[in-house]
Protein backbone atom coordinates (compact mmCIF):
# COMPACT_ATOMS: atom_id res chain seq x y z
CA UNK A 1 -37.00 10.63 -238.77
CA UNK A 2 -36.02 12.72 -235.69
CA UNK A 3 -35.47 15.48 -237.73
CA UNK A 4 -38.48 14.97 -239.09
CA UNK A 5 -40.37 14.76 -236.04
CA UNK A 6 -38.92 17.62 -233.75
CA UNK A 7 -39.94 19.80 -236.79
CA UNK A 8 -43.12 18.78 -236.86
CA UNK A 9 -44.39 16.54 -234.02
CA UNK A 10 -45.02 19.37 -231.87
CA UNK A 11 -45.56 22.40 -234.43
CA UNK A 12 -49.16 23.07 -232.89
CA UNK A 13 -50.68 24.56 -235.74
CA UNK A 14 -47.55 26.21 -236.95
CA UNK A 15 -45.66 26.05 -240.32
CA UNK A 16 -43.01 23.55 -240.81
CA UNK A 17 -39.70 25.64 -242.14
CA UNK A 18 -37.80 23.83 -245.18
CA UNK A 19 -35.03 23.70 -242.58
CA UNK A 20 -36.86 22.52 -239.45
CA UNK A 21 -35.16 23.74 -236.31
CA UNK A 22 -32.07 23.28 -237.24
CA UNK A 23 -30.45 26.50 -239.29
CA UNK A 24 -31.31 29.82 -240.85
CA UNK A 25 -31.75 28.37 -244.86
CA UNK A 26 -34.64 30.04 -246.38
CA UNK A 27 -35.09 32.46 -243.16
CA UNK A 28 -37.81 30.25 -241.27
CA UNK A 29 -39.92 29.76 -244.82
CA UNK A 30 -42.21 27.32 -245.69
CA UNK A 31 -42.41 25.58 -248.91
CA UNK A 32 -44.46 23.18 -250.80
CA UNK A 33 -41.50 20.64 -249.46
CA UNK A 34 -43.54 19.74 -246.13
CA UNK A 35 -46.87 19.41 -247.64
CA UNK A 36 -45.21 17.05 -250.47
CA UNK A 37 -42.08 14.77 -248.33
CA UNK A 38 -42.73 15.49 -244.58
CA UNK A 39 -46.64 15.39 -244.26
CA UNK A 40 -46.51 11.68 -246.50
CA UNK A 41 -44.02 10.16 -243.94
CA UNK A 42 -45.52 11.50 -240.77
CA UNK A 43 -48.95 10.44 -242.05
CA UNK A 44 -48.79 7.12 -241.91
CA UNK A 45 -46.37 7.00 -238.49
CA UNK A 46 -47.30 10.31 -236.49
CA UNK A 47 -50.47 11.39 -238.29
CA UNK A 48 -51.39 13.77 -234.97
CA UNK A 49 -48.81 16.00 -236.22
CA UNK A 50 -50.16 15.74 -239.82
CA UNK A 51 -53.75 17.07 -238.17
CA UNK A 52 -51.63 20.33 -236.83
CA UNK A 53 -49.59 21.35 -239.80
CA UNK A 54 -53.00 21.15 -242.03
CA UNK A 55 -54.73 23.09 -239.65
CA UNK A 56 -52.28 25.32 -239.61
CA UNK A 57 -52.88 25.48 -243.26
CA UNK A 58 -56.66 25.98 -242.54
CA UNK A 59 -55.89 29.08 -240.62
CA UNK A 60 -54.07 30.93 -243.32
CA UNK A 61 -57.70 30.54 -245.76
CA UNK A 62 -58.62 33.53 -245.00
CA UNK A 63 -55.17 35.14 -246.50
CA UNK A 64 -55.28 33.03 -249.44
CA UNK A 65 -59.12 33.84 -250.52
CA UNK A 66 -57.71 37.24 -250.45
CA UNK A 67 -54.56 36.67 -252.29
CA UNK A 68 -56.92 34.86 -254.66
CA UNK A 69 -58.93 37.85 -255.33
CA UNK A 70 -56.27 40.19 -255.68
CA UNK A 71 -55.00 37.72 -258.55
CA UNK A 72 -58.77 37.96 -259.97
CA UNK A 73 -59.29 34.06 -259.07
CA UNK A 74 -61.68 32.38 -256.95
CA UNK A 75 -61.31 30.16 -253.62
CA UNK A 76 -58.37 30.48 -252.40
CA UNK A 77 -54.63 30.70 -253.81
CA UNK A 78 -51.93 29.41 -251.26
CA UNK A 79 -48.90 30.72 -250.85
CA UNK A 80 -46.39 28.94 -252.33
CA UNK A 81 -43.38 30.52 -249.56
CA UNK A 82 -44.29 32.02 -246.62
CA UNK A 83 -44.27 32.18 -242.76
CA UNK A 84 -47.67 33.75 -241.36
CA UNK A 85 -49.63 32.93 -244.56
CA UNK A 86 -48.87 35.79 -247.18
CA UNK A 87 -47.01 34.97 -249.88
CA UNK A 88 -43.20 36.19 -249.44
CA UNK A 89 -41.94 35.00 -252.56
CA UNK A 90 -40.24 38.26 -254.76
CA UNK A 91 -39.98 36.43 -257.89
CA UNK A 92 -43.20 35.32 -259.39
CA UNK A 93 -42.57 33.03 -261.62
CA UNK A 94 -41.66 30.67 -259.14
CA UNK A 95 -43.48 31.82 -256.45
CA UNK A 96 -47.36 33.17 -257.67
CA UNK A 97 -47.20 31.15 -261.50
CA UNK A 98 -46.35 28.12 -258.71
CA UNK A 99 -49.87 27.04 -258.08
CA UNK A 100 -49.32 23.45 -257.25
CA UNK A 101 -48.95 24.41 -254.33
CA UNK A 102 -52.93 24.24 -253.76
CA UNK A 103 -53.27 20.84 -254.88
CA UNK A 104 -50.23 19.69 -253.24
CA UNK A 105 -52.40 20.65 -249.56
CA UNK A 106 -55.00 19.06 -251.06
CA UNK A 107 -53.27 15.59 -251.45
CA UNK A 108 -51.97 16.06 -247.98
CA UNK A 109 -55.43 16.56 -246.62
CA UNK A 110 -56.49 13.57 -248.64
CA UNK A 111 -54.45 11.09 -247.54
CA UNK A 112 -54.99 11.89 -244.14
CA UNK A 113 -58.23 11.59 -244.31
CA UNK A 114 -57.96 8.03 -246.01
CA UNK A 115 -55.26 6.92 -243.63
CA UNK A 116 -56.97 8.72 -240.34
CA UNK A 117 -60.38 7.90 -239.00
CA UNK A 118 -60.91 11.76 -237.77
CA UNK A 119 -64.42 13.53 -238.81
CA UNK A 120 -63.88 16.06 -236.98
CA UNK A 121 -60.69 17.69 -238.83
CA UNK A 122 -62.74 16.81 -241.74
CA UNK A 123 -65.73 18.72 -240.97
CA UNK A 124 -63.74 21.90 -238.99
CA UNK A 125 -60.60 22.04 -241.55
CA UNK A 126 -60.52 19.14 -244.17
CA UNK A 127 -63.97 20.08 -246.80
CA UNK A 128 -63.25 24.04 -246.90
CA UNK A 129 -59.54 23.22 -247.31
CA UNK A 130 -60.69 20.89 -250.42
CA UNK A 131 -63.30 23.48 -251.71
CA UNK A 132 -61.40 26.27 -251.33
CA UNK A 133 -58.15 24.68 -253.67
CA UNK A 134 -60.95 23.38 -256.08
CA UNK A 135 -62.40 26.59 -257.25
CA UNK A 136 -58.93 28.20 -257.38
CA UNK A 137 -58.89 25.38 -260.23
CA UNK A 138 -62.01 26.20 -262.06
CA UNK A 139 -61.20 29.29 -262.02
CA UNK A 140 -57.74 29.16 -263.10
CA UNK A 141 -58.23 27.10 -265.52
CA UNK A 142 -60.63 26.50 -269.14
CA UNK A 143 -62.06 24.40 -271.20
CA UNK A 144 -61.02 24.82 -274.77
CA UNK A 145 -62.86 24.70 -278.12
CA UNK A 146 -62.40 20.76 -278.26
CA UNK A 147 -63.65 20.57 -274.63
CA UNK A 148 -60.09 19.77 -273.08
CA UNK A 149 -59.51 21.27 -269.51
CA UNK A 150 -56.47 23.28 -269.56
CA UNK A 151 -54.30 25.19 -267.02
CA UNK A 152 -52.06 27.27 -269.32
CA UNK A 153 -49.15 29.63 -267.54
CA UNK A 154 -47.84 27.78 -264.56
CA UNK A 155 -45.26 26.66 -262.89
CA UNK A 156 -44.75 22.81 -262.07
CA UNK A 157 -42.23 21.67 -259.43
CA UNK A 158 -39.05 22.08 -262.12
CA UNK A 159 -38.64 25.96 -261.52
CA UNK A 160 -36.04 25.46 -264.77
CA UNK A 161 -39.43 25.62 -266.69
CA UNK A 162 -41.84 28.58 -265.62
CA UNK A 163 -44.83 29.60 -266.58
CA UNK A 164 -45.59 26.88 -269.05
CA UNK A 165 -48.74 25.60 -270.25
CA UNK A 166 -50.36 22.24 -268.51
CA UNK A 167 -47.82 20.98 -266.64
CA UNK A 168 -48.31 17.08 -266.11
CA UNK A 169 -47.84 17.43 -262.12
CA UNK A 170 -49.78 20.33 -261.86
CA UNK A 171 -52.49 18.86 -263.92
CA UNK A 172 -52.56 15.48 -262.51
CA UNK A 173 -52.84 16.89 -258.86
CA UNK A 174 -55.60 19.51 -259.72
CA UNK A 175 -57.39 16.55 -260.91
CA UNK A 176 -57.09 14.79 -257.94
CA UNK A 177 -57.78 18.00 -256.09
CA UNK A 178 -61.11 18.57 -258.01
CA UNK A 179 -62.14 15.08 -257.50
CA UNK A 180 -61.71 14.60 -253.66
CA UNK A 181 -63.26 18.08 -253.85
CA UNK A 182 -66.36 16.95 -255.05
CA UNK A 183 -66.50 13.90 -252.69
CA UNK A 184 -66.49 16.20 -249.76
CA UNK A 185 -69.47 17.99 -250.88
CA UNK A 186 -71.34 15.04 -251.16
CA UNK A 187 -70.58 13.62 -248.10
CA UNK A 188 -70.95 16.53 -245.97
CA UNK A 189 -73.49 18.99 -247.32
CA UNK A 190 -74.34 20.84 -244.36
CA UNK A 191 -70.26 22.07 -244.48
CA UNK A 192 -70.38 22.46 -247.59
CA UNK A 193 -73.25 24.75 -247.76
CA UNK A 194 -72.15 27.44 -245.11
CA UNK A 195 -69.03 27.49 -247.65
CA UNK A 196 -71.55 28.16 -250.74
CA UNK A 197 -70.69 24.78 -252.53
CA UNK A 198 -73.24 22.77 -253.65
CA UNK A 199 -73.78 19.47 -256.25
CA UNK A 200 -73.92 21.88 -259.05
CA UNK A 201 -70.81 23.64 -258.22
CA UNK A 202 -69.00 19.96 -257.76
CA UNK A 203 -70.64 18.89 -260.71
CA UNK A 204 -68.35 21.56 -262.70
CA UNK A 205 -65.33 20.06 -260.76
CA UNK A 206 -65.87 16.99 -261.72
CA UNK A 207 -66.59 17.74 -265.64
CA UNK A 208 -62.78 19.51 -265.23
CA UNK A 209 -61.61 16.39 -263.52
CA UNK A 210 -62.78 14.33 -266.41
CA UNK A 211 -61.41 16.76 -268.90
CA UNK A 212 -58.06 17.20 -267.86
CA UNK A 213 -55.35 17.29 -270.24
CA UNK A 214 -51.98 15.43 -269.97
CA UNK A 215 -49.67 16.74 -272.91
CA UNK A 216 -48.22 13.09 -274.72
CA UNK A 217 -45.72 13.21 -277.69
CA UNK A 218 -46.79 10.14 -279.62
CA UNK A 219 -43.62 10.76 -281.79
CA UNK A 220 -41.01 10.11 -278.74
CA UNK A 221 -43.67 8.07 -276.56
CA UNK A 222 -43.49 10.02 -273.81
CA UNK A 223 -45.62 12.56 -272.16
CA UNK A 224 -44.30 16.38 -271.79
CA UNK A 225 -43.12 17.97 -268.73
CA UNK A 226 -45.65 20.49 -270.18
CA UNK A 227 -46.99 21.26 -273.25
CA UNK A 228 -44.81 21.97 -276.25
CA UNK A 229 -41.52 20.82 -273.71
CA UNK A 230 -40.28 18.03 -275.29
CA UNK A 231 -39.74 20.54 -278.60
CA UNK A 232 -37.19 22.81 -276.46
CA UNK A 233 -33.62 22.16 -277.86
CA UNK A 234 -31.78 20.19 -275.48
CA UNK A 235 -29.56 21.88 -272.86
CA UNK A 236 -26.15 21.25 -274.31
CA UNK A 237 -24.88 19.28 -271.24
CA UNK A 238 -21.48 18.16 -273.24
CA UNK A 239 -20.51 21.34 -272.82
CA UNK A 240 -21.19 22.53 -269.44
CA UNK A 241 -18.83 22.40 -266.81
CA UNK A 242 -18.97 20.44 -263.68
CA UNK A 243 -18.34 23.82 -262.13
CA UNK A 244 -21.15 25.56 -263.34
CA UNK A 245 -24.13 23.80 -261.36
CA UNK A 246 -26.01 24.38 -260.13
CA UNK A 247 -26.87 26.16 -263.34
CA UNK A 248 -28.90 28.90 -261.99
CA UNK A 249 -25.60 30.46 -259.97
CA UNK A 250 -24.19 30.34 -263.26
CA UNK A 251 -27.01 30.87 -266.73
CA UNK A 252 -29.26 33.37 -266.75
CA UNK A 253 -33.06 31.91 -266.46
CA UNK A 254 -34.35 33.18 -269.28
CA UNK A 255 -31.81 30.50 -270.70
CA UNK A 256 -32.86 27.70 -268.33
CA UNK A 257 -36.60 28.31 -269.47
CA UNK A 258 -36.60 28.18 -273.34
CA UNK A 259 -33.85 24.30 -273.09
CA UNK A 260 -34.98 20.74 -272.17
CA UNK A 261 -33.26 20.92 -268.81
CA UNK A 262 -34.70 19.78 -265.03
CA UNK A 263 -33.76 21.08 -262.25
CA UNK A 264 -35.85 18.20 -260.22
CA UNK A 265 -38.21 15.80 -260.77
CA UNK A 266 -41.25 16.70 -262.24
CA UNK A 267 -42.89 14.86 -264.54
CA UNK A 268 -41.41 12.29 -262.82
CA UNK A 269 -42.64 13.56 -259.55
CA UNK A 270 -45.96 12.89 -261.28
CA UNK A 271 -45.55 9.44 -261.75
CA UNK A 272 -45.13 8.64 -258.08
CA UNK A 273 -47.61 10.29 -256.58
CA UNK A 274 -50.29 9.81 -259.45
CA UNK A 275 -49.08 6.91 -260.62
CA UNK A 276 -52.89 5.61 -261.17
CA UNK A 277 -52.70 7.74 -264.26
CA UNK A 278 -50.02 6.29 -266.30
CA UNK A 279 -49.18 2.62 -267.11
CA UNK A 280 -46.23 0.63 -266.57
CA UNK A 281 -44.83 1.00 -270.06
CA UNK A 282 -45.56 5.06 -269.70
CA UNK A 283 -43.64 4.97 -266.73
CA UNK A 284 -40.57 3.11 -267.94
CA UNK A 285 -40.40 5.23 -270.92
CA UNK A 286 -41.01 8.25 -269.18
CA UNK A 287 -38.07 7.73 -266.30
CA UNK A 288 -35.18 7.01 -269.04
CA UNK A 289 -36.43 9.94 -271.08
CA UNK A 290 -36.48 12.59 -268.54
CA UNK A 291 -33.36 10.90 -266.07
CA UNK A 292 -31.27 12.00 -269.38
CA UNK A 293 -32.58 15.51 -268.43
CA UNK A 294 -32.64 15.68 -264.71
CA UNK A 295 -29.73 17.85 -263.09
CA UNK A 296 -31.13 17.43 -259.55
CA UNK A 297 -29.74 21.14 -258.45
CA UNK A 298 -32.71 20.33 -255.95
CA UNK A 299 -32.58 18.48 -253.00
CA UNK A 300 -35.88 17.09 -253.08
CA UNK A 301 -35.17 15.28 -256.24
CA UNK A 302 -33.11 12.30 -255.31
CA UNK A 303 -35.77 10.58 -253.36
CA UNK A 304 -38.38 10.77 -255.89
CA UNK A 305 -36.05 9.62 -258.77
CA UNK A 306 -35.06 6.66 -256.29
CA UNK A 307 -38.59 5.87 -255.95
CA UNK A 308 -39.63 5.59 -260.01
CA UNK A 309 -35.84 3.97 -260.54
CA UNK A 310 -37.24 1.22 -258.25
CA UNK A 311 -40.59 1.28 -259.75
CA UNK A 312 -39.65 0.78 -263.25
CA UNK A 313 -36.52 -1.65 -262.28
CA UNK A 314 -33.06 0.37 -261.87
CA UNK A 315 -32.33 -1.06 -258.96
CA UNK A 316 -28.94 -0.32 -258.63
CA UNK A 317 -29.67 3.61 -259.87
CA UNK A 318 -32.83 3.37 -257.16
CA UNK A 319 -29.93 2.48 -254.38
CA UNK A 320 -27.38 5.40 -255.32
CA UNK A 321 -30.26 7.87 -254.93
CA UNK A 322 -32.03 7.22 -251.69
CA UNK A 323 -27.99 7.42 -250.75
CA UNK A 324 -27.68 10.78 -251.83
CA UNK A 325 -31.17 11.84 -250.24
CA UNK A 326 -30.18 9.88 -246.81
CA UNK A 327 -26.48 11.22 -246.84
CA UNK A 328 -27.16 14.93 -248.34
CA UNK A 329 -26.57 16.51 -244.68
CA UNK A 330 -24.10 13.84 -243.18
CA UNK A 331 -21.52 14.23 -246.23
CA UNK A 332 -22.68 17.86 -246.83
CA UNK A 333 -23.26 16.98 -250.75
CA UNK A 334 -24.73 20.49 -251.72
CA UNK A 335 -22.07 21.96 -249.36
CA UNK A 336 -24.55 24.24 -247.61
CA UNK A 337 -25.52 21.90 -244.17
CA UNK A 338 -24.18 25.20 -242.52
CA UNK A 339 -27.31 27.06 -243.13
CA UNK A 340 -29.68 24.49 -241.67
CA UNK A 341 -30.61 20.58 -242.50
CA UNK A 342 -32.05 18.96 -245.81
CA UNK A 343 -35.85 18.37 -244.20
CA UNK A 344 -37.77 17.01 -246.78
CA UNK A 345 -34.73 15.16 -248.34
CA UNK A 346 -34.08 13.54 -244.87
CA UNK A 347 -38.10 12.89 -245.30
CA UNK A 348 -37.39 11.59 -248.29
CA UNK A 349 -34.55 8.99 -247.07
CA UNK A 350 -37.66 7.38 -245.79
CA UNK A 351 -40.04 7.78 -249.43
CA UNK A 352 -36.93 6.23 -251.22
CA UNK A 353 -36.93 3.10 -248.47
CA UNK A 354 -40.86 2.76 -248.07
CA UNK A 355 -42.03 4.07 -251.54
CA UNK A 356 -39.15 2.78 -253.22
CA UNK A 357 -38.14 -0.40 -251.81
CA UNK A 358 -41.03 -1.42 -250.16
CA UNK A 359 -43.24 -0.49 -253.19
CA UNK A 360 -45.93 1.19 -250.81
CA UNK A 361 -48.72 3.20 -252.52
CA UNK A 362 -51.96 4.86 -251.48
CA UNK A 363 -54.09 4.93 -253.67
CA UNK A 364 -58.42 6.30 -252.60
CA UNK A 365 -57.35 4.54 -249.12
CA UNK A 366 -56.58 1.34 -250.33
CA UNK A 367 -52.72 0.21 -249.39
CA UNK A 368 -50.68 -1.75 -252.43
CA UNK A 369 -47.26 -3.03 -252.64
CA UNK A 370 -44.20 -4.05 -255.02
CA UNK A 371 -41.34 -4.86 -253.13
CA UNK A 372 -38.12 -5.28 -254.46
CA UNK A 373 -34.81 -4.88 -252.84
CA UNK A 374 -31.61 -4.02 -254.21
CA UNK A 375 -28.60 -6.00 -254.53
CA UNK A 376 -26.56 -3.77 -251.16
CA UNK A 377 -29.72 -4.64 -249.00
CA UNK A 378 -30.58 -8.31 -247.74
CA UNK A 379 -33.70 -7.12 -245.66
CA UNK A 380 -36.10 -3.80 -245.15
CA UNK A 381 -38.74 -3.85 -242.07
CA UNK A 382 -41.13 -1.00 -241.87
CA UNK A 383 -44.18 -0.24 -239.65
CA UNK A 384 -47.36 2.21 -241.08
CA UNK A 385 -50.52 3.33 -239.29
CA UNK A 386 -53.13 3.30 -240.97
CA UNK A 387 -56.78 3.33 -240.85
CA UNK A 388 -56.91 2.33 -236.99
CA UNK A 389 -54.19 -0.88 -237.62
CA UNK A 390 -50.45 -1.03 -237.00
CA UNK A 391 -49.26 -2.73 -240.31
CA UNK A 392 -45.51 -4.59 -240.14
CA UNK A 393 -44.12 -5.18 -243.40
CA UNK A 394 -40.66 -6.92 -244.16
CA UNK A 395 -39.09 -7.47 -247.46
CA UNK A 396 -36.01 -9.46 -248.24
CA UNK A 397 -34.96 -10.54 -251.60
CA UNK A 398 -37.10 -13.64 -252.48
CA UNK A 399 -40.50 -12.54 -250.22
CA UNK A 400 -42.35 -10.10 -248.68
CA UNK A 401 -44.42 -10.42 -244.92
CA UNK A 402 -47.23 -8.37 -243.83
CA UNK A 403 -48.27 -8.65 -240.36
CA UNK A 404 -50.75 -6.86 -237.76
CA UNK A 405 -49.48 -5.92 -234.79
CA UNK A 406 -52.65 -3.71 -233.69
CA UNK A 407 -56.18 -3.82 -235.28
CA UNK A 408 -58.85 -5.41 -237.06
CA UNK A 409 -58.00 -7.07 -240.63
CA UNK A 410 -56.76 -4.72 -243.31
CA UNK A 411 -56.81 -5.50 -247.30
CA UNK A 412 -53.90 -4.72 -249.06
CA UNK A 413 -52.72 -5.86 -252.87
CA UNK A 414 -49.54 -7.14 -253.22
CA UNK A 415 -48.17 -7.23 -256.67
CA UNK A 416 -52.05 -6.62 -257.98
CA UNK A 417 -53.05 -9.92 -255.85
CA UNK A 418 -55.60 -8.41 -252.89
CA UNK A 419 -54.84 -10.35 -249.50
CA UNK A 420 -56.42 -9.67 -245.88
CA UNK A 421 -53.62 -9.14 -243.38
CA UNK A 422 -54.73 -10.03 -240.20
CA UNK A 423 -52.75 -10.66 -236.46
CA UNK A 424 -53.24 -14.12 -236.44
CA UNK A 425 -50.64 -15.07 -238.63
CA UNK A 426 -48.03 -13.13 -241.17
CA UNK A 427 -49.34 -12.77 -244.96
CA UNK A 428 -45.82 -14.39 -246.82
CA UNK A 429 -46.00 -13.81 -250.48
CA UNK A 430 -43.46 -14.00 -253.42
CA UNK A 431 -41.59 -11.44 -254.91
CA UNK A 432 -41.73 -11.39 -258.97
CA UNK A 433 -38.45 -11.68 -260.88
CA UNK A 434 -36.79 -8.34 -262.12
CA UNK A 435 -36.77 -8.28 -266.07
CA UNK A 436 -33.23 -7.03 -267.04
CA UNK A 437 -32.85 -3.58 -268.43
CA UNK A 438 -29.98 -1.45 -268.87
CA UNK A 439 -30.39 2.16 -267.10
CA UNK A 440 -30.53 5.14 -268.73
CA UNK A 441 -27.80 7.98 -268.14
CA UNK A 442 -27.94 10.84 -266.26
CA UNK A 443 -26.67 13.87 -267.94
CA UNK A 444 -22.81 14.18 -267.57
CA UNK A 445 -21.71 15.28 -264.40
CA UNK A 446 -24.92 14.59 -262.80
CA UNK A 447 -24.20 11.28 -261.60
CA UNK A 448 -25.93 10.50 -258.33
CA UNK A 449 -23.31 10.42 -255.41
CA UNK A 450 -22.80 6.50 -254.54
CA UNK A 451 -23.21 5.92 -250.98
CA UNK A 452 -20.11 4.54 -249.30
CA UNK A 453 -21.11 1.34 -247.33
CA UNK A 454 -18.83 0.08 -244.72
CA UNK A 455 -16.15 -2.33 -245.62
CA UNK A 456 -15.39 -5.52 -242.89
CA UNK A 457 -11.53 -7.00 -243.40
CA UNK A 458 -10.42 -10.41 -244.14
């Protein structure tokens, strides 16, 4: 969290570097990483510095409508790594074909306006920010002869698969992006006329919203990374060395692209943060399919995997990883702290622990929770601002308490059950049982790093 904080809390409308202040990784860049793990945590316990880094975002529009039109799109394309606002990435595949980037500012900018009470980021920087992804959508994407939205030749968040045709994440998040799009031009249509936008143009958002597709393979009953993935021949894992990951030092891409291997979470990334599209069983089957798959030669994957292994009931797999994202700097797992700190991974210490554990989700502004501990932890306290309130939730094995500390009385769901949480009195409810399942394996080698917890003597 201080980590977290120094590289953003006082950023001033300035881009968040993948390494903070703390080393030369990635020569001052900024990723998708902030927008995604540092701009979630800081929303709902610093959200000021939320307000900066999007505005910052807001100020590099005028770039990105231009690198839209040179790219023969409309709105505006963000740049996926940069430091002023143009794009800086040299290999396009990742960098242009990666245009998740758009909706991952838009989900940023939506959940800070759901968890902030601030109309006047959301009239200055919030609607054009929304618009402006939105039509990079329509644009980028069709509707095909059956009347199915797709957004063919793009890259999700597993750069081990480029340029692939409706990616899940990407998808999913448009959708979103499209949606809250549409919202803000109904709610504030003197903004969104100076910016051109008008029912008619939302209308057409919406129609892609509604359309979007999700690739499913109804044969393995599971949905594709992207369309046509789950066809790939397998990456022959049995046969690769522990010495040769990450694989990218080591195969060539054009490899890496054609196999059913992930470099990080993806599809799974999906899951957590549009987890309103898929059910419970989707889920389940989803994680063990694509953990079998899942290399994590990314530090930002470890957290996110912790978070569905929690979710779908590895608890013991859920622990292990929000060790490895907590401890990736301290133990210097990826052997490369020299160049600068893990930011969003140390970020996501705090998604595996809140998300995770604590089962927190935001859903259209409305808080829900399914807590469950593992068996290394006896008790998890966390405090969130949201909406105006200071909310105190504790967890220990058998309950869960939700408490006011500042504000009026906030609705939350706990385990689908809605309850009022209020400051007259803690909200103690009952934690659910755990089914038992066995978890899935991870690819050999790939094993997340167990955390080493202190040992007391007899």
């Amino acid at each position: 969290m201080f980590h977290c904080l120094q590289s953003a809390a006082r950023a001033e409308k300035r881009a968040t570097p993948a390494k903070g202040l703390t080393g030369p990784g990635y020569d001052g860049h900024t990723f998708w990483d902030t927008d995604t793990f540092v701009l979630p945590v800081l929303t709902y316990t610093a959200p000021n510095a939320v307000r900066d880094a999007l505005a910052w975002r807001h100020s590099i529009l005028d770039l990105a409508r231009a690198r839209a039109k040179e790219l023969g799109l409309r709105g505006a394309t963000l740049p996926w790594r940069t430091i002023a606002g143009q794009e800086c990435s040299a290999y396009w595949p990742a960098g242009t074909a990666a245009f998740h980037i758009n909706a991952d500012v838009a989900d940023a900018v939506a959940r800070y306006q759901d968890a902030v009470d601030d109309p006047h980021f959301e009239r200055s920087c919030g609607v054009e920010l929304l618009v402006e992804t939105a039509r990079l959508w329509r644009s980028l994407g069709h509707h095909d002869k059956n009347g199915n939205f797709r957004i063919d030749g793009v890259t999700g968040p597993d750069e081990y698969t480029a340029v692939a045709d409706n990616n899940v994440y990407t998808n999913l998040m448009a959708q979103r992006n499209l949606r809250e799009a549409a919202d803000a031009v109904v709610a504030h249509p003197d903004v969104a006329a100076k910016l051109g936008a008008d029912v008619e143009e939302a209308a057409s958002w919406r129609d892609a919203a509604d359309d979007m597709v999700a690739p499913y393979d109804s044969d393995l009953g599971v949905h594709c990374q992207s369309e046509g993935f789950t066809r790939h021949e397998r990456w022959d894992f049995e046969h690769t060395p522990p010495e040769s990951y990450p694989l990218l030092l080591h195969y060539p891409y054009f490899d890496l692209y054609r196999k059913q291997v992930v470099k990080q979470a993806d599809l799974v990334q999906a899951m957590h943060l549009r987890g309103d599209a898929f059910t419970d069983d989707e889920k389940l089957r989803n994680f063990d399919y694509y953990e079998q798959i899942t290399v994590r030669d990314s530090s930002l994957s470890a957290c996110t995997q912790a978070v569905m292994a929690a979710e779908v009931g590895h608890m013991e797999l859920a622990f292990e990883y929000f060790g490895e994202a907590a401890l990736i700097d301290i133990d210097d797992l990826q052997h490369n702290t020299r160049d600068g700190l893990h930011i969003a991974s140390l970020a996501g210490s705090w998604i595996a622990a809140v998300n995770g554990f604590g089962g927190m989700r935001d859903h259209d502004g409305h808080l829900s929770f399914t807590p469950r501990l593992p068996a290394q932890l006896t008790r998890l306290s966390f405090g969130l601002s949201f909406q105006g309130r200071c909310l105190r939730v504790e967890v220990t094995p058998r309950h869960a308490s939700y408490s006011l500390t500042r504000g009026d009385p906030l609705e939350i769901t706990h385990y689908g059950a809605r309850l009022t949480v209020s400051g007259d009195k803690p909200a103690r409810k009952s934690i659910p049982r755990l089914p038992a399942r066995d978890a899935p394996m991870q690819p050999p080698g790939c094993e997340p790093r167990r955390p080493k917890l202190p040992t007391t003597e007899k």
